[in-house]
Protein backbone atom coordinates (compact mmCIF):
# COMPACT_ATOMS: atom_id res chain seq x y z
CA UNK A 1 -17.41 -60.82 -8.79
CA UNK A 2 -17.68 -63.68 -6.57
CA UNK A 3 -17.44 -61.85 -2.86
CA UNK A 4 -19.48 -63.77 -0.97
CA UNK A 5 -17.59 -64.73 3.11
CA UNK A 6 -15.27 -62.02 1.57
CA UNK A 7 -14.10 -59.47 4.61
CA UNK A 8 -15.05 -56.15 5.18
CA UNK A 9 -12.12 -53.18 5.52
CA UNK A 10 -12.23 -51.53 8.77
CA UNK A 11 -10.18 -48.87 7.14
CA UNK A 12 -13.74 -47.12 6.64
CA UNK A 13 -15.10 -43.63 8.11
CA UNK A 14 -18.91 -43.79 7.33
CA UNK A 15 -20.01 -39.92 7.65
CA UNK A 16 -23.37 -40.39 5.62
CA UNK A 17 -26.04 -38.34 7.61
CA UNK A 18 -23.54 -37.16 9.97
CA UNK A 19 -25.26 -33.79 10.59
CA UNK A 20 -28.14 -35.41 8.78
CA UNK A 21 -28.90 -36.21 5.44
CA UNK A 22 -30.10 -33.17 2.93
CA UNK A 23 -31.65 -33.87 -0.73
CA UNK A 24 -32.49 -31.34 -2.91
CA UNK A 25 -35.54 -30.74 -5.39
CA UNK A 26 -35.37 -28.47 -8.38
CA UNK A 27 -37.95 -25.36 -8.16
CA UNK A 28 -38.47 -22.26 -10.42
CA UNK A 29 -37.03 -24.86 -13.53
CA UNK A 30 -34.01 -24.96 -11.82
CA UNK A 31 -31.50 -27.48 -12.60
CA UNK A 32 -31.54 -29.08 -8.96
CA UNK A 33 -29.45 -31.72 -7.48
CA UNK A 34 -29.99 -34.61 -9.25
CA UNK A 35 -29.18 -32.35 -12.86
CA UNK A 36 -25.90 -30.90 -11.18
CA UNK A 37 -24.72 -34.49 -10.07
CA UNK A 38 -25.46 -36.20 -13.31
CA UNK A 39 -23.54 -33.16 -14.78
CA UNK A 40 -20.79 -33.40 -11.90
CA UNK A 41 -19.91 -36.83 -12.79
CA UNK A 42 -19.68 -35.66 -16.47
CA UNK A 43 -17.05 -33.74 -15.93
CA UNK A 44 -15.15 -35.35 -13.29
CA UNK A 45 -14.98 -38.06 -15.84
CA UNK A 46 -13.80 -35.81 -18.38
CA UNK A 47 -10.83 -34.76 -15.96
CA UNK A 48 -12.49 -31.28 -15.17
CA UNK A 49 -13.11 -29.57 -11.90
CA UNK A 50 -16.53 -30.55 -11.05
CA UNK A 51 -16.76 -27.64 -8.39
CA UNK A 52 -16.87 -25.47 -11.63
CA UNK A 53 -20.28 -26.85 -11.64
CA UNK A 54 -21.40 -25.56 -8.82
CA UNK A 55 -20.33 -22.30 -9.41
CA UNK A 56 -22.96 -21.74 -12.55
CA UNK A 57 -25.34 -23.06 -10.40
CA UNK A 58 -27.96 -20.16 -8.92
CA UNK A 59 -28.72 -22.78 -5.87
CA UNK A 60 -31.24 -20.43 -4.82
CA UNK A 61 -32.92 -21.99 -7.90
CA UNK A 62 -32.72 -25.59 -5.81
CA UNK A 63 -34.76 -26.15 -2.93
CA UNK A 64 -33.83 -28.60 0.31
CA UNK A 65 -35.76 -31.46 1.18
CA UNK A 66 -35.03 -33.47 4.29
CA UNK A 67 -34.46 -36.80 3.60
CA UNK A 68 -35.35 -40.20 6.04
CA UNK A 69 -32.58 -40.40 8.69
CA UNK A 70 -33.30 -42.93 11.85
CA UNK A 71 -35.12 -41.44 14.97
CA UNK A 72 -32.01 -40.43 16.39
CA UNK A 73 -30.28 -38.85 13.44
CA UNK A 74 -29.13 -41.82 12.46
CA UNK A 75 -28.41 -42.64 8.82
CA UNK A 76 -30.62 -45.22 7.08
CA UNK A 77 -29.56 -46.96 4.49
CA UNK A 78 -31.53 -48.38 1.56
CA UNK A 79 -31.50 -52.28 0.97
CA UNK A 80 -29.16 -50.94 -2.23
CA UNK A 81 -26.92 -49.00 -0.07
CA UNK A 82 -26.66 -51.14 2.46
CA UNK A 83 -25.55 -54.01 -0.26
CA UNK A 84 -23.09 -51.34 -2.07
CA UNK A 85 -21.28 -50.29 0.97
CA UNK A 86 -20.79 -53.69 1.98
CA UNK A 87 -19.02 -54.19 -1.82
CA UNK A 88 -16.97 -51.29 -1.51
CA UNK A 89 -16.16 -52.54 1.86
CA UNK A 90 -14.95 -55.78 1.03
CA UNK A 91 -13.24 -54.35 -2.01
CA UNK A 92 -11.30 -51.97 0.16
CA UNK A 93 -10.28 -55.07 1.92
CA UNK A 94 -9.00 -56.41 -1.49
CA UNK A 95 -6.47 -53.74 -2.15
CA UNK A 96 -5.52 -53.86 1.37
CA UNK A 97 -4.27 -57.42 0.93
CA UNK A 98 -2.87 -56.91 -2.54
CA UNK A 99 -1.02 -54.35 -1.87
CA UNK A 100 0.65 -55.39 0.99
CA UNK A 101 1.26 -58.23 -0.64
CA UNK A 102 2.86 -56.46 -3.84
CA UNK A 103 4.42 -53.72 -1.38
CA UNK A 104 6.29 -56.17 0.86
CA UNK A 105 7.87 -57.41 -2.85
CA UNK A 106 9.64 -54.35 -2.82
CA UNK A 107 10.76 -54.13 -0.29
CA UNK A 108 8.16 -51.95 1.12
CA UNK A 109 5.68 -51.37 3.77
CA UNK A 110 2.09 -50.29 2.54
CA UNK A 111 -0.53 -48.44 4.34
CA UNK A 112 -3.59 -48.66 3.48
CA UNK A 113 -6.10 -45.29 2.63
CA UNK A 114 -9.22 -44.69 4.58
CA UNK A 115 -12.35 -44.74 2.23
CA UNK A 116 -14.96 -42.24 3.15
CA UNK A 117 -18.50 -42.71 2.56
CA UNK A 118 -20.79 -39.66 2.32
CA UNK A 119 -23.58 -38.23 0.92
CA UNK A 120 -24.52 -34.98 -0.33
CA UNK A 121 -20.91 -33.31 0.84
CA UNK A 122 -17.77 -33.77 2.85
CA UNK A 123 -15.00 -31.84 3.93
CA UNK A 124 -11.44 -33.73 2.85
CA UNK A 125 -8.11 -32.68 3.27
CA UNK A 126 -8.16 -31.29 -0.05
CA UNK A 127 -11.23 -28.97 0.44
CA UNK A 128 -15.01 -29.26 0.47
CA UNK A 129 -16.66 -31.54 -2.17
CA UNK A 130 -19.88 -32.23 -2.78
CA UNK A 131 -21.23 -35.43 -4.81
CA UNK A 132 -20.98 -33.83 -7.68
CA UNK A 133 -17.10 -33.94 -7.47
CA UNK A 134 -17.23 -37.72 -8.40
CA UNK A 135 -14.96 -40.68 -6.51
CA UNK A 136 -11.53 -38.71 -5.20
CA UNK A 137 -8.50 -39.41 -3.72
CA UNK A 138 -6.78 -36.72 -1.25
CA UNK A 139 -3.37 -37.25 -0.46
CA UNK A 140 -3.41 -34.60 2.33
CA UNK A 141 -5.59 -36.64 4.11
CA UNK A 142 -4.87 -40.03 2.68
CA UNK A 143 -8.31 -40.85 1.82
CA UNK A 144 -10.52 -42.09 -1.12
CA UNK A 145 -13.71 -40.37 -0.69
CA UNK A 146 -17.08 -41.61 -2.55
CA UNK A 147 -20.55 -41.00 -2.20
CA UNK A 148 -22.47 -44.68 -3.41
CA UNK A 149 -24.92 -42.82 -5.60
CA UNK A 150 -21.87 -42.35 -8.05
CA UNK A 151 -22.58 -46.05 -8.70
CA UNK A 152 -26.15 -44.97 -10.04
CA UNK A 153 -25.16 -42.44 -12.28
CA UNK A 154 -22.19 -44.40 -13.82
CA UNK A 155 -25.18 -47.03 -14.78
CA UNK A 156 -28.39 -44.39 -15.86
CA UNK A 157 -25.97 -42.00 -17.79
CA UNK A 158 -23.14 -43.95 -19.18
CA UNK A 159 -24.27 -47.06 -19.19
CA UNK A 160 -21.08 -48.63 -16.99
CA UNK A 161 -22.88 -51.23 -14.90
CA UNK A 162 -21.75 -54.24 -12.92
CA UNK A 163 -19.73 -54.88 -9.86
CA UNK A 164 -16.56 -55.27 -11.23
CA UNK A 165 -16.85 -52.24 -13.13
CA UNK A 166 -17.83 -50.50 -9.92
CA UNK A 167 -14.62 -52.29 -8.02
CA UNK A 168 -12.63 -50.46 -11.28
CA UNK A 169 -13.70 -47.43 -9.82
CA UNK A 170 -12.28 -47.80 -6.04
CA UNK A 171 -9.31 -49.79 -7.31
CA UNK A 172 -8.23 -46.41 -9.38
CA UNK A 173 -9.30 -44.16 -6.68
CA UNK A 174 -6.46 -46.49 -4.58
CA UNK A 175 -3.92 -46.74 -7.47
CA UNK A 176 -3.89 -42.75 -6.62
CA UNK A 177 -3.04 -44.00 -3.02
CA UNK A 178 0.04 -46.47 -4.66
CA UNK A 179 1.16 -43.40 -6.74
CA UNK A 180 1.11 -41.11 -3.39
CA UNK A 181 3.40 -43.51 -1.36
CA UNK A 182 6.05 -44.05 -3.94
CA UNK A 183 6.32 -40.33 -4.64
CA UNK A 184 5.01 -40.79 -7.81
CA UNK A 185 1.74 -38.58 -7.35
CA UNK A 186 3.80 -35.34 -5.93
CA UNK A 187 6.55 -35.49 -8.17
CA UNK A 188 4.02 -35.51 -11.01
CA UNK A 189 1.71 -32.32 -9.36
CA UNK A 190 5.22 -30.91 -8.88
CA UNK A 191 5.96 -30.93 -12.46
CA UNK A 192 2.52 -29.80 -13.64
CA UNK A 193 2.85 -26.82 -12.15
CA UNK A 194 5.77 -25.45 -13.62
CA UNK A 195 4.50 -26.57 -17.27
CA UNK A 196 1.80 -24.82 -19.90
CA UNK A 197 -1.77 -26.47 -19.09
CA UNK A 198 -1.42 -28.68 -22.65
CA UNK A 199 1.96 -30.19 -21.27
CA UNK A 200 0.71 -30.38 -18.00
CA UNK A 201 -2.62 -32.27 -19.03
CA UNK A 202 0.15 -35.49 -20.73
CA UNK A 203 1.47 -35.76 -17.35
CA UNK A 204 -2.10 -35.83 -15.75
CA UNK A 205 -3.01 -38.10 -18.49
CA UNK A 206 -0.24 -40.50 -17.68
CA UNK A 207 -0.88 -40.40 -13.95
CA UNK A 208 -4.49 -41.64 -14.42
CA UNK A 209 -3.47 -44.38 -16.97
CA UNK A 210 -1.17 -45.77 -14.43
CA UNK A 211 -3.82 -45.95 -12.41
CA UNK A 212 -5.56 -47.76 -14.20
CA UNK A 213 -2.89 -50.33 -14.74
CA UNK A 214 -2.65 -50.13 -10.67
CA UNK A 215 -6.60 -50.87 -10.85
CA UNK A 216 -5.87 -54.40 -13.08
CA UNK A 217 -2.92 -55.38 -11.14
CA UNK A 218 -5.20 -55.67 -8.55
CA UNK A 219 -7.63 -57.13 -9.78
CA UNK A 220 -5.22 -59.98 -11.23
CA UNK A 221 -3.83 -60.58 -7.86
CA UNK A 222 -7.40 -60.01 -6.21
CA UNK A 223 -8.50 -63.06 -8.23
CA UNK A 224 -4.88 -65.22 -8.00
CA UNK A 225 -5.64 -64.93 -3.87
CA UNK A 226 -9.97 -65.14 -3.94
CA UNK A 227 -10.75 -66.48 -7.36
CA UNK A 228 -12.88 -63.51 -7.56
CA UNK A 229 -13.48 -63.07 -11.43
CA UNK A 230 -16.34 -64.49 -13.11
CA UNK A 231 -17.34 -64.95 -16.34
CA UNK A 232 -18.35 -61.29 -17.76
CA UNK A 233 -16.59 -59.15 -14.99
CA UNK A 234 -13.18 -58.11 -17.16
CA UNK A 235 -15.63 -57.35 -20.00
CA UNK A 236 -17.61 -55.05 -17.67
CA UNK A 237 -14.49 -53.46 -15.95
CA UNK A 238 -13.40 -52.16 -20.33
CA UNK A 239 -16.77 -51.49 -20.62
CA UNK A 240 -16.50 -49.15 -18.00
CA UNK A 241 -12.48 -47.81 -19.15
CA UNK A 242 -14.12 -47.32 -22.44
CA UNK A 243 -17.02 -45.23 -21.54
CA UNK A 244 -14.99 -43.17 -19.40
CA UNK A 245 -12.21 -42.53 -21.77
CA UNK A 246 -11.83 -38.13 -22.73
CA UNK A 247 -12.31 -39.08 -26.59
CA UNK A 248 -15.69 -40.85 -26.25
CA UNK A 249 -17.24 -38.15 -23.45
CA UNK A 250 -16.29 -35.38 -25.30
CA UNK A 251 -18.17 -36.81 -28.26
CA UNK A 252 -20.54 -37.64 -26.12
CA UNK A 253 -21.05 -33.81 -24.62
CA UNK A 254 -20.06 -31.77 -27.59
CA UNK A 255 -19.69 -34.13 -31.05
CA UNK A 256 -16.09 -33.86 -31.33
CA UNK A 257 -13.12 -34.10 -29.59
CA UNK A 258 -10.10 -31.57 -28.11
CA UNK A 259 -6.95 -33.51 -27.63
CA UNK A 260 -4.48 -31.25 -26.35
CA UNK A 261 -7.55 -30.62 -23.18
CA UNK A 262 -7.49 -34.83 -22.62
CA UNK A 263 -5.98 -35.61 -19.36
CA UNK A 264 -7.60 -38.82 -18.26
CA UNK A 265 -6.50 -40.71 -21.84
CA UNK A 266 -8.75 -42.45 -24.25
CA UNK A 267 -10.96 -44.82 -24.25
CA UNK A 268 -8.32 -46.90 -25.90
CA UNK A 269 -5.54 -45.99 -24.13
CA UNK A 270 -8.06 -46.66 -20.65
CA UNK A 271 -9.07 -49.82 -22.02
CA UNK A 272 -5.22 -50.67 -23.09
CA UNK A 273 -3.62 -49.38 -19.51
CA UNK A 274 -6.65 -51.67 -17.24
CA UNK A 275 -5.65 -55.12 -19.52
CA UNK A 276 -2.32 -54.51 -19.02
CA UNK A 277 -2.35 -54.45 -15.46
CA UNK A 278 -5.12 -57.33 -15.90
CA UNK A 279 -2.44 -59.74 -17.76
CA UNK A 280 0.33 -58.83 -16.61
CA UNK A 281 -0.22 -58.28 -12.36
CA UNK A 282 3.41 -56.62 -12.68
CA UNK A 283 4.06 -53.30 -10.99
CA UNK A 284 6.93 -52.85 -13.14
CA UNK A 285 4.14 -52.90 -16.25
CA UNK A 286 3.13 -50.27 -15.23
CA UNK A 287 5.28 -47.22 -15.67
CA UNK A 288 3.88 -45.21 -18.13
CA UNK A 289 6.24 -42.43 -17.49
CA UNK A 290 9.12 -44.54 -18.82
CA UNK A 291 7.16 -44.29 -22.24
CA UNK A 292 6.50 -41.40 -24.67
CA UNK A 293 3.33 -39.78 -24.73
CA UNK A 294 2.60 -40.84 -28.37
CA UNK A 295 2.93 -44.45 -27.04
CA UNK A 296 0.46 -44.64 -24.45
């Protein structure tokens, strides 16, 4: 993606290091930190509850290590960091303008999510997460919470690499936002739970794939306004869709698939959901709850 002169969201609350910075180094053949992240994202990509994670974890089996923070406490970022928080910044800033753009079109007025930056764990609206819980959105709090590392493990263990593919990532995480102000995200949860945990994974299913279509409307308009696409950044950004979809990961983890347990979609449903938002740039594209499940 072409970003450069590109500005940065102010819409940001930066709480890495806040009460300083903790790593973690497996002992005893413990899993440690690293293992339970890299599994984390696993199943947060898989739809699942990554706290569940945690919970098998004996974390007496993983030992703290203090990690570099500035003289006075201060976080320090790496040069990587530094240039991926700057990204997500001016990515944030993206969505900002599209949306408004797209919300004002409806007669509408948008307002815009804070994205949180941590590391190691946060407190949200929703709860206490810990990296391991993946990219999130909280509509209690309004926020789209990510620790940068994420960004690492999408590339060393799935193989979903480039910044437009990472862009994917916040521009879902936001499409949850979308959802949340036009009622869309707590009439579905309201639904869910009255229904059996199959039925309950379609709606979940079709809430994410909308998402996705929010991610490529986006990025259509994000491009119409910056010219931001380059050559190579769509086919990163299905790459990613693809990699991510419940079908391939649970091939990946287990050599075959459960269907009726999918509730992010398919890798071709991802990848079909993410170009048509990328075509089309039409909100209106993207209702997938005005189509039947077996048509997704």
């Amino acid at each position: 993606m072409k970003m450069d002169g590109r500005r940065e969201s102010s819409n940001v609350d930066d709480r890495r290091g806040s009460s300083g910075r903790i790593g973690f180094g497996g002992k005893g053949g413990g899993l440690g930190i690293i293992g339970v992240i890299v599994v984390g994202v696993i199943v947060w990509l898989m739809g699942g509850n990554p706290m569940s994670v945690l919970q098998n974890v004996d974390m007496s089996q993983v030992a703290p290590t203090e990690v570099s923070n500035g003289q006075n406490g201060e976080y320090v970022e790496s040069a990587q960091e530094q240039e991926l928080s700057k990204f997500a910044r001016q990515v944030l800033a993206g969505t900002e303008d599209v949306w408004t753009q797209e919300f004002r079109k409806i007669g509408r007025r948008y307002e815009p999510p804070t994205l949180v930056l941590f590391s190691g764990s946060v407190q949200s609206g929703c709860g206490g997460a810990t990296s391991s819980s993946g990219p999130f959105y909280c509509s209690a709090d309004q926020c789209v919470y990510i620790d940068l590392d994420f960004f690492m493990s999408m590339r060393k263990q799935l193989g979903a690499d480039g910044d437009f593919a990472y862009a994917y990532v916040i521009a879902h995480e936001v499409g949850h936002h979308v959802q949340y102000l036009l009622g869309t995200l707590d009439d579905a949860h309201a639904k869910m739970s009255r229904l059996s945990e199959s039925e309950a994974n379609k709606i979940s299913v079709k809430l994410e794939l909308q998402a996705d279509c929010y991610a490529g409307i986006w990025a259509y308009h994000d491009n119409k306004m910056f010219d931001s696409l380059e050559d190579g950044d769509i086919e990163e950004a299905i790459r990613c869709a693809q990699v991510i979809g419940d079908d391939y990961l649970q091939k990946k983890a287990q050599g075959y698939t459960v269907p009726e347990s999918f509730n992010h979609g398919t890798s071709a449903q991802r990848s079909k959901w993410l170009k048509r938002g990328l075509t089309s740039g039409n909100m209106k594209d993207a209702d997938t709850f005005a189509v039947s499940y077996s048509q997704l």
